[in-house]
PDB file of N, CA and C in Angstrom:
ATOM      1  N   UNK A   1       0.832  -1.202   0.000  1.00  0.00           N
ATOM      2  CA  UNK A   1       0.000   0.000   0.000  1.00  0.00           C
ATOM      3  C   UNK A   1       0.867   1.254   0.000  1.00  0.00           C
ATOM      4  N   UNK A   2       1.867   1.291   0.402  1.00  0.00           N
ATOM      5  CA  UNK A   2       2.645   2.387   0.638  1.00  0.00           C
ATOM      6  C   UNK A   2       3.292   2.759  -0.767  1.00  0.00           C
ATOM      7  N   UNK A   3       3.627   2.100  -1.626  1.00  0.00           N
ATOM      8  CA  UNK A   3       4.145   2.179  -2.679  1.00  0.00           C
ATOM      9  C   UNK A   3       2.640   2.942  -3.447  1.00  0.00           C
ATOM     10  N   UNK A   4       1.365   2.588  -3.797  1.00  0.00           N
ATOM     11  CA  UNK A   4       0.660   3.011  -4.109  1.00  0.00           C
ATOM     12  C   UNK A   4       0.188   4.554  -3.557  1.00  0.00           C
ATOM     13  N   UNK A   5       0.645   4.755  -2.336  1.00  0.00           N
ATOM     14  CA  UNK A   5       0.329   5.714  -1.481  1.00  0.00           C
ATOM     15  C   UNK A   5       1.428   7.305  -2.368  1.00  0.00           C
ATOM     16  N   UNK A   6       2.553   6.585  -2.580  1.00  0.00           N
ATOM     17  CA  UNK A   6       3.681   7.338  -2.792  1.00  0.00           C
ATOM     18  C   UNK A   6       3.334   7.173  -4.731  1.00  0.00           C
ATOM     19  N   UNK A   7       2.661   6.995  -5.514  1.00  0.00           N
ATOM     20  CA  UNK A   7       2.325   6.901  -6.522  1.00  0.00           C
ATOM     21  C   UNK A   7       1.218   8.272  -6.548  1.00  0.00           C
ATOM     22  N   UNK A   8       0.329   7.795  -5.902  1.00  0.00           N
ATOM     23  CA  UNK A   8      -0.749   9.130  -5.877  1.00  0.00           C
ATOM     24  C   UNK A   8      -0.203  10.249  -5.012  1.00  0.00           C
ATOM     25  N   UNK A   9       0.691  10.400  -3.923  1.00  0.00           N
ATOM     26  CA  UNK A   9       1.186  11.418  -3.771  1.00  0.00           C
ATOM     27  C   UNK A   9       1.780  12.544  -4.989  1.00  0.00           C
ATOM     28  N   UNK A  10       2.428  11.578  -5.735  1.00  0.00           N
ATOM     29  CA  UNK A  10       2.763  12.125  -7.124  1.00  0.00           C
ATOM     30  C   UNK A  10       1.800  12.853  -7.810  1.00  0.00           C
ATOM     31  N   UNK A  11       0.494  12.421  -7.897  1.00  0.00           N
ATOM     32  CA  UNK A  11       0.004  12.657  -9.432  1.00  0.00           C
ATOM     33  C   UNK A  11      -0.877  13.643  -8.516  1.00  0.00           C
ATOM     34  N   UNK A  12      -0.744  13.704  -6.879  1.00  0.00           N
ATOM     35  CA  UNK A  12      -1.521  14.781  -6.065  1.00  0.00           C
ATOM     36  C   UNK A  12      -0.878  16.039  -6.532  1.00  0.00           C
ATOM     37  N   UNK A  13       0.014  15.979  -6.367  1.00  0.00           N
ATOM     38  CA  UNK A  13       1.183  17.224  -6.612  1.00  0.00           C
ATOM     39  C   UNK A  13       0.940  17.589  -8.258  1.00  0.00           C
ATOM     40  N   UNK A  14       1.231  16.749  -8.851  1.00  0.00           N
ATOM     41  CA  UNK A  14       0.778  17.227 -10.442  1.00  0.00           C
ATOM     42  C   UNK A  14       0.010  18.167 -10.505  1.00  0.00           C
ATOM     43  N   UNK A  15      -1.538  17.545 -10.259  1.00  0.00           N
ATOM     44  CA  UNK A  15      -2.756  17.714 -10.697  1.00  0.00           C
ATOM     45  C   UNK A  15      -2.780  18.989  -9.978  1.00  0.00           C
ATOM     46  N   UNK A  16      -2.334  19.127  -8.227  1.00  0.00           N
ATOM     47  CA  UNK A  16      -2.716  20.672  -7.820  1.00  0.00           C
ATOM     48  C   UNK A  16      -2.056  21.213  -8.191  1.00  0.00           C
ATOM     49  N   UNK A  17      -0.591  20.976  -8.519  1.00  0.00           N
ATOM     50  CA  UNK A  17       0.650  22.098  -8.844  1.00  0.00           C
ATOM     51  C   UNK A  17       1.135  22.685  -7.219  1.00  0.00           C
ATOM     52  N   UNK A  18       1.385  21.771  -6.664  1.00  0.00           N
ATOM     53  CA  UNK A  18       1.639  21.938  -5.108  1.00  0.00           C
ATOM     54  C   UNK A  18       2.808  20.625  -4.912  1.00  0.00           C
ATOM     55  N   UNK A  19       4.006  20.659  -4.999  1.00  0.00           N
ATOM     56  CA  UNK A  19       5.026  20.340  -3.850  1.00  0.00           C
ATOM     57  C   UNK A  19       4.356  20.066  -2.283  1.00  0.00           C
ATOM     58  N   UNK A  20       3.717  20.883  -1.935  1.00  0.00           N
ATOM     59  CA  UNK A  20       3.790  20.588  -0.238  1.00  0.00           C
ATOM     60  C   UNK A  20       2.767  19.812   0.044  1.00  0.00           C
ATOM     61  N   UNK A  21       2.031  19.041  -0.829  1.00  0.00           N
ATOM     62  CA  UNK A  21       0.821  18.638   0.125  1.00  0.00           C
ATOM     63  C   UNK A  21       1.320  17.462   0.156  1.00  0.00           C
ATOM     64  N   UNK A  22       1.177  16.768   1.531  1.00  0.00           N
ATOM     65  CA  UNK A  22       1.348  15.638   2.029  1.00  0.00           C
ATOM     66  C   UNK A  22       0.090  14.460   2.330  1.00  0.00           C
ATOM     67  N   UNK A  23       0.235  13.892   0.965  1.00  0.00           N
ATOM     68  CA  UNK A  23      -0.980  12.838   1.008  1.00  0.00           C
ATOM     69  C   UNK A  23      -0.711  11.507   2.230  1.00  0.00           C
ATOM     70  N   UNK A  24      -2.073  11.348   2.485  1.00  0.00           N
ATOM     71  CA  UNK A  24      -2.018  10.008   3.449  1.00  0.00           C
ATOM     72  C   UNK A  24      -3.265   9.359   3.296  1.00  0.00           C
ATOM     73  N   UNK A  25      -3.350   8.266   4.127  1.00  0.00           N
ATOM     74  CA  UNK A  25      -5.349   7.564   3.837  1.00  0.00           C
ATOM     75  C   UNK A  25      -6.239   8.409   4.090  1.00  0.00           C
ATOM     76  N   UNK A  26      -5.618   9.396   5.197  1.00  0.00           N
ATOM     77  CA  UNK A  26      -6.801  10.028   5.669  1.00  0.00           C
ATOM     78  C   UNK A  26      -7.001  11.581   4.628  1.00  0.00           C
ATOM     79  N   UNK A  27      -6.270  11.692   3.517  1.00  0.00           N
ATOM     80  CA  UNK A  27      -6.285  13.243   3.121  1.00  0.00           C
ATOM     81  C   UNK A  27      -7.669  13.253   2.374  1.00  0.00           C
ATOM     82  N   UNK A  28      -8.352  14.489   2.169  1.00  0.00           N
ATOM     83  CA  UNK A  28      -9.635  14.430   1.696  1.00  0.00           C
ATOM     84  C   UNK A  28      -9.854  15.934   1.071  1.00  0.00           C
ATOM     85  N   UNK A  29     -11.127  16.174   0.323  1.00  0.00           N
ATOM     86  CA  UNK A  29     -11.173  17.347  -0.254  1.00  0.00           C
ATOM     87  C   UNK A  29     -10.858  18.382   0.857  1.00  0.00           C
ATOM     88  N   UNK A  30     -11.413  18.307   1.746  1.00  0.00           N
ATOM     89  CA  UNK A  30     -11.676  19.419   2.723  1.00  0.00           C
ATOM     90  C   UNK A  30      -9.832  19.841   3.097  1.00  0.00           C
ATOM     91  N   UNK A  31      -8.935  19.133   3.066  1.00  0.00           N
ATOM     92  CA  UNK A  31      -8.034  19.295   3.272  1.00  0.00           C
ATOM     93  C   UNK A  31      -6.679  19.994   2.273  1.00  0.00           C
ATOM     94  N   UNK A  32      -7.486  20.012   1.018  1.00  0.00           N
ATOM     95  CA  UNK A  32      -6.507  20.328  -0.183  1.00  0.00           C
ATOM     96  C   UNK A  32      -7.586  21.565  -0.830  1.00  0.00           C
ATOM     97  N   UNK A  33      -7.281  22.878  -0.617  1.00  0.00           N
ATOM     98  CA  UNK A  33      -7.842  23.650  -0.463  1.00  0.00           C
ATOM     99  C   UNK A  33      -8.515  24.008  -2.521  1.00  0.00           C
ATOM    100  N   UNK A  34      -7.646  23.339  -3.336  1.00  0.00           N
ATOM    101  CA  UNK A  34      -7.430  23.555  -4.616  1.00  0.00           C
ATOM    102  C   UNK A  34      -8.818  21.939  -4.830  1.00  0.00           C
ATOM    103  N   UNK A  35      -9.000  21.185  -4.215  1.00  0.00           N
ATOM    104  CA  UNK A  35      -9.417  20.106  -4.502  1.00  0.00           C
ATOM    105  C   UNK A  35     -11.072  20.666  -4.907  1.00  0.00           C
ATOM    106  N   UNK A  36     -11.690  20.931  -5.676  1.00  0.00           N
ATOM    107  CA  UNK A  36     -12.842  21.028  -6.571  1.00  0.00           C
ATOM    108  C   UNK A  36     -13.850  20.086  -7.354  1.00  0.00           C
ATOM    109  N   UNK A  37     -14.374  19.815  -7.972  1.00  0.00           N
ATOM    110  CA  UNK A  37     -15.207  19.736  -8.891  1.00  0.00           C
ATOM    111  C   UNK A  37     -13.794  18.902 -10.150  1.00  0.00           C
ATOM    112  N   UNK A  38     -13.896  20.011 -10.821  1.00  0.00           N
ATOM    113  CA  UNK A  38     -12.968  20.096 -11.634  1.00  0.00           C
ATOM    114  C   UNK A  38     -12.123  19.537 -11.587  1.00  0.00           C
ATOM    115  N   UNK A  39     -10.820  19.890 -10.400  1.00  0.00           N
ATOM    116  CA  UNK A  39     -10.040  18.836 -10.573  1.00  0.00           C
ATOM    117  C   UNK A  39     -10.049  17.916  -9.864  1.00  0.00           C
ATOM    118  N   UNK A  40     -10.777  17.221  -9.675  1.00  0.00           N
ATOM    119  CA  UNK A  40     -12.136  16.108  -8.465  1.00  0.00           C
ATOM    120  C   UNK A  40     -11.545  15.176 -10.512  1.00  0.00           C
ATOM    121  N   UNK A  41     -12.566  15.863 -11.059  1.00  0.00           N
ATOM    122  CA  UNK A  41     -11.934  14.810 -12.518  1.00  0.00           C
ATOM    123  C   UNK A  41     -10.913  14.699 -12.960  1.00  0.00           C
ATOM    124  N   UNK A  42     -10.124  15.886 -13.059  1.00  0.00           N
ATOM    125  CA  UNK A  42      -8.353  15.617 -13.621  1.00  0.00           C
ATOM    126  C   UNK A  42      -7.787  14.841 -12.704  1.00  0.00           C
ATOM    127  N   UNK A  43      -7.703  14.722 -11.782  1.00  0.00           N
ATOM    128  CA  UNK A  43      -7.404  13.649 -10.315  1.00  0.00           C
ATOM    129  C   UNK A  43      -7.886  12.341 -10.844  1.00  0.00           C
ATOM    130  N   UNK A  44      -8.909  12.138 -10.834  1.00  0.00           N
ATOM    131  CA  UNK A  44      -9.330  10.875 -11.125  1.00  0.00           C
ATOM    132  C   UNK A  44      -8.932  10.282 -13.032  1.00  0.00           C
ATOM    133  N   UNK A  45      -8.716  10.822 -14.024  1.00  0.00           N
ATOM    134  CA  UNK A  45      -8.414  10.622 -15.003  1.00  0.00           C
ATOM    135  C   UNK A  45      -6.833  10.396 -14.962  1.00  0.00           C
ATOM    136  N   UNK A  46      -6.033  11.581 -14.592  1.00  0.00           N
ATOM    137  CA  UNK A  46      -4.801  11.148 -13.745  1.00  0.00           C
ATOM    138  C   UNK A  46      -4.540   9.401 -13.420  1.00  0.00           C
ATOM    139  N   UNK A  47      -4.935   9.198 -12.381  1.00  0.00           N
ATOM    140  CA  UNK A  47      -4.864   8.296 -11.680  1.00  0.00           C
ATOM    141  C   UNK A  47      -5.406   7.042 -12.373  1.00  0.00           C
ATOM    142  N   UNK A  48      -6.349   7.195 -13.157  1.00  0.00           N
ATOM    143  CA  UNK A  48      -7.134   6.178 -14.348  1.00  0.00           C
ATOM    144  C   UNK A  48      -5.823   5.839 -15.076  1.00  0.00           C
ATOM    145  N   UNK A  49      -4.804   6.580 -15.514  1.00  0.00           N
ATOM    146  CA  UNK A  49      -4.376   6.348 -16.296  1.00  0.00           C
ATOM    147  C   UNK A  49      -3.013   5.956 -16.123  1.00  0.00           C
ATOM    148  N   UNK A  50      -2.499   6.412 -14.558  1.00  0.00           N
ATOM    149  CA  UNK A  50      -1.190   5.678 -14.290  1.00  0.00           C
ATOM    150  C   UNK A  50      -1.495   4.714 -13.822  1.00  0.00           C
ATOM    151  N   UNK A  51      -2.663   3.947 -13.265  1.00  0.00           N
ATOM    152  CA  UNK A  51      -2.824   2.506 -13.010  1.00  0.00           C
ATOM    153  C   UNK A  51      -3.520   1.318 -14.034  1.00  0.00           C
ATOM    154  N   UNK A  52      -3.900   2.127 -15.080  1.00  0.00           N
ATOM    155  CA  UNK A  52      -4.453   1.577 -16.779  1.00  0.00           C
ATOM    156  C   UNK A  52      -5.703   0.960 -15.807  1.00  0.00           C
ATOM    157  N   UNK A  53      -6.567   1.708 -14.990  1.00  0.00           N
ATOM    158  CA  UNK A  53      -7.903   0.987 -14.738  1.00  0.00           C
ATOM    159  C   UNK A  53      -8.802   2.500 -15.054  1.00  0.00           C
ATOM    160  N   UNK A  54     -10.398   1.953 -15.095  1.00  0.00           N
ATOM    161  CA  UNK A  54     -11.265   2.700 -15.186  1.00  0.00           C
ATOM    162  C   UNK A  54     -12.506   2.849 -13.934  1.00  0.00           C
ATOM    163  N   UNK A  55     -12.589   3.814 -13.251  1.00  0.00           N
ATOM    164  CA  UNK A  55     -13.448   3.946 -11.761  1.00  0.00           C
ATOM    165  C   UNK A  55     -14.851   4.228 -13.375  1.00  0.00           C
ATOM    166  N   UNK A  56     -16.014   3.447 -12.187  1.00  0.00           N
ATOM    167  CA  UNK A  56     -17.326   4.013 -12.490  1.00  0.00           C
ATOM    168  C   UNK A  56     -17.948   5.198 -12.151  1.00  0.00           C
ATOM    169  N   UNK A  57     -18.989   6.251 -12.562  1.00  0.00           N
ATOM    170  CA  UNK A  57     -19.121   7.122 -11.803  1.00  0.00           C
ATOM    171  C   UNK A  57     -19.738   7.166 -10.382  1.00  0.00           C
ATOM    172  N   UNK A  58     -20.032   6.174 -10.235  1.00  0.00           N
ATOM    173  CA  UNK A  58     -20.625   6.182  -8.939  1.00  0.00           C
ATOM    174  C   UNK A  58     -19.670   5.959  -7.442  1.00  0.00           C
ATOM    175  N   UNK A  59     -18.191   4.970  -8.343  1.00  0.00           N
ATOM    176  CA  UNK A  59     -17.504   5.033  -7.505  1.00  0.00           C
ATOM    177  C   UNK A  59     -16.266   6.210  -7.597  1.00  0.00           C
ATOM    178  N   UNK A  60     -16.676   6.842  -8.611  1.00  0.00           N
ATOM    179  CA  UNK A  60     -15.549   8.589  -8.161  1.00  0.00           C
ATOM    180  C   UNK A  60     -16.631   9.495  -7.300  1.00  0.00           C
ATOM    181  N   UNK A  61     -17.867   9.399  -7.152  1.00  0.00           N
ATOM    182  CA  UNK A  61     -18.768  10.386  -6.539  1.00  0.00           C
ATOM    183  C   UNK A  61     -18.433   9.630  -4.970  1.00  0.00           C
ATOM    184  N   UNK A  62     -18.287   8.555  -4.886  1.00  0.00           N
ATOM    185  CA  UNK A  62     -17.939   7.812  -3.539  1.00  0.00           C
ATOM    186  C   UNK A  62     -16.738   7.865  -2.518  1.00  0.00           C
ATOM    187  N   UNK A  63     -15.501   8.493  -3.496  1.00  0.00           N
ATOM    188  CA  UNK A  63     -14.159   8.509  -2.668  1.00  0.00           C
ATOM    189  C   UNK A  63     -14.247   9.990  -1.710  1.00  0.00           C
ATOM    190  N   UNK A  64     -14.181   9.283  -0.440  1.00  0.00           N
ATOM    191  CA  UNK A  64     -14.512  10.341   0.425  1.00  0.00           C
ATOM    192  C   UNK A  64     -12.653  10.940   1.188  1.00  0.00           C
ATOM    193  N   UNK A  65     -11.804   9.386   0.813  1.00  0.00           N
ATOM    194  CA  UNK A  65     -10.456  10.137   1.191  1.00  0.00           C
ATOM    195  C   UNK A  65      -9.561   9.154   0.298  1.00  0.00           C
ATOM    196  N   UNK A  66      -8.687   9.846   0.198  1.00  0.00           N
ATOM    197  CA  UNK A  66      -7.284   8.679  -0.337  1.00  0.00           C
ATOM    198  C   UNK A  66      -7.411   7.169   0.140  1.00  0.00           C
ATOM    199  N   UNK A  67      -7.911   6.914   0.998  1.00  0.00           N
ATOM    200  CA  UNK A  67      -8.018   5.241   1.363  1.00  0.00           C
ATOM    201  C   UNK A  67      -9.026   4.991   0.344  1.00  0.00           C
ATOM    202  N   UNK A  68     -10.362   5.442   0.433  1.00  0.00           N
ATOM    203  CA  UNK A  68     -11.463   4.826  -0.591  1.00  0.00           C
ATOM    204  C   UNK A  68     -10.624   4.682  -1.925  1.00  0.00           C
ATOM    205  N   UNK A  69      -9.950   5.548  -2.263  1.00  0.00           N
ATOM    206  CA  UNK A  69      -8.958   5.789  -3.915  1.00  0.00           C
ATOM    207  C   UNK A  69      -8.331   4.313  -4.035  1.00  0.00           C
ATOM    208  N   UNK A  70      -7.846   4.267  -2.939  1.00  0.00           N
ATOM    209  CA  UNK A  70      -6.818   2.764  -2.761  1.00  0.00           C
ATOM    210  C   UNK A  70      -7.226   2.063  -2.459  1.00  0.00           C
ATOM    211  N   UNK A  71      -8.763   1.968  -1.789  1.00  0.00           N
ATOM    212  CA  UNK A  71      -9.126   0.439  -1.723  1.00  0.00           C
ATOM    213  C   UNK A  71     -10.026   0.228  -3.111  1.00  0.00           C
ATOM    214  N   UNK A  72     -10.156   1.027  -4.060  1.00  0.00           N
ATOM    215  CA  UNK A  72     -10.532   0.848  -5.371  1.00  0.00           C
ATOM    216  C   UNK A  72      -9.110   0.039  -6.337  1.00  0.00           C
ATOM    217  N   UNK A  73      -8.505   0.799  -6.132  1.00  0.00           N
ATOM    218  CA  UNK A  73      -7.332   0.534  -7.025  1.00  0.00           C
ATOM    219  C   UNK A  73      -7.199  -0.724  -6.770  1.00  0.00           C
ATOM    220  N   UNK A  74      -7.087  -1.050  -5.494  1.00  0.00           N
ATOM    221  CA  UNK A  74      -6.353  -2.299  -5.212  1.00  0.00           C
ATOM    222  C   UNK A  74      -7.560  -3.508  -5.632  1.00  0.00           C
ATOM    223  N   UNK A  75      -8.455  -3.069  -5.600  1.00  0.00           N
ATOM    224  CA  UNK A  75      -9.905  -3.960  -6.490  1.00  0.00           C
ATOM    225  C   UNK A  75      -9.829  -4.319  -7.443  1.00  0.00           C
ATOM    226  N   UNK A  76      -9.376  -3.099  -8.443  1.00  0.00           N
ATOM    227  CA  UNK A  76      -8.923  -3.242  -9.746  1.00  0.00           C
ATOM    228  C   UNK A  76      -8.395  -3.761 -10.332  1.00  0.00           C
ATOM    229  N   UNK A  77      -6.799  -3.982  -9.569  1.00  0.00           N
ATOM    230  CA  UNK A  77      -5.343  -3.934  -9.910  1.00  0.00           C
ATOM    231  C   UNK A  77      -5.910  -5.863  -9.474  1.00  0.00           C
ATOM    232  N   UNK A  78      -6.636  -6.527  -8.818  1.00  0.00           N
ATOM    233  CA  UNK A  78      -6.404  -7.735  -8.600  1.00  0.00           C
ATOM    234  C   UNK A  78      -6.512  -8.387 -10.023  1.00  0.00           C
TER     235      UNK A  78
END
């Protein structure tokens, strides 16, 4: 998990254009002040695409923090 953790830390930083934010299970919109709508989808297309899987919409309207993100992925990725 940690390796995955340090994967989306990456594409966190991308997508906001922020160096400093320090992702963990628990990080969530409320905490990434740039985290929107908007890039609520570049985040998730991002991430669609460095793990070559596809989220449904019901389960991107569902990720309430970085753990939900990763216990998807890791669904996926089986």
């Amino acid at each position: 998990m940690n390796t995955l953790l340090n994967q989306l830390d990456k594409i966190f930083k991308s997508v906001f254009e922020d160096n400093k934010i320090q992702v963990e299970l628990t990080t969530s919109a409320k905490d990434i002040g740039q985290w929107n709508s908007l890039n609520h989808v570049l985040l998730i297309s991002e991430i669609e695409k460095e793990f070559e899987i596809s989220f449904e919409l019901d389960e991107m309207i569902g990720f309430k923090d970085v753990g939900d993100i990763i216990k998807a992925i890791q669904s996926k990725k089986k």
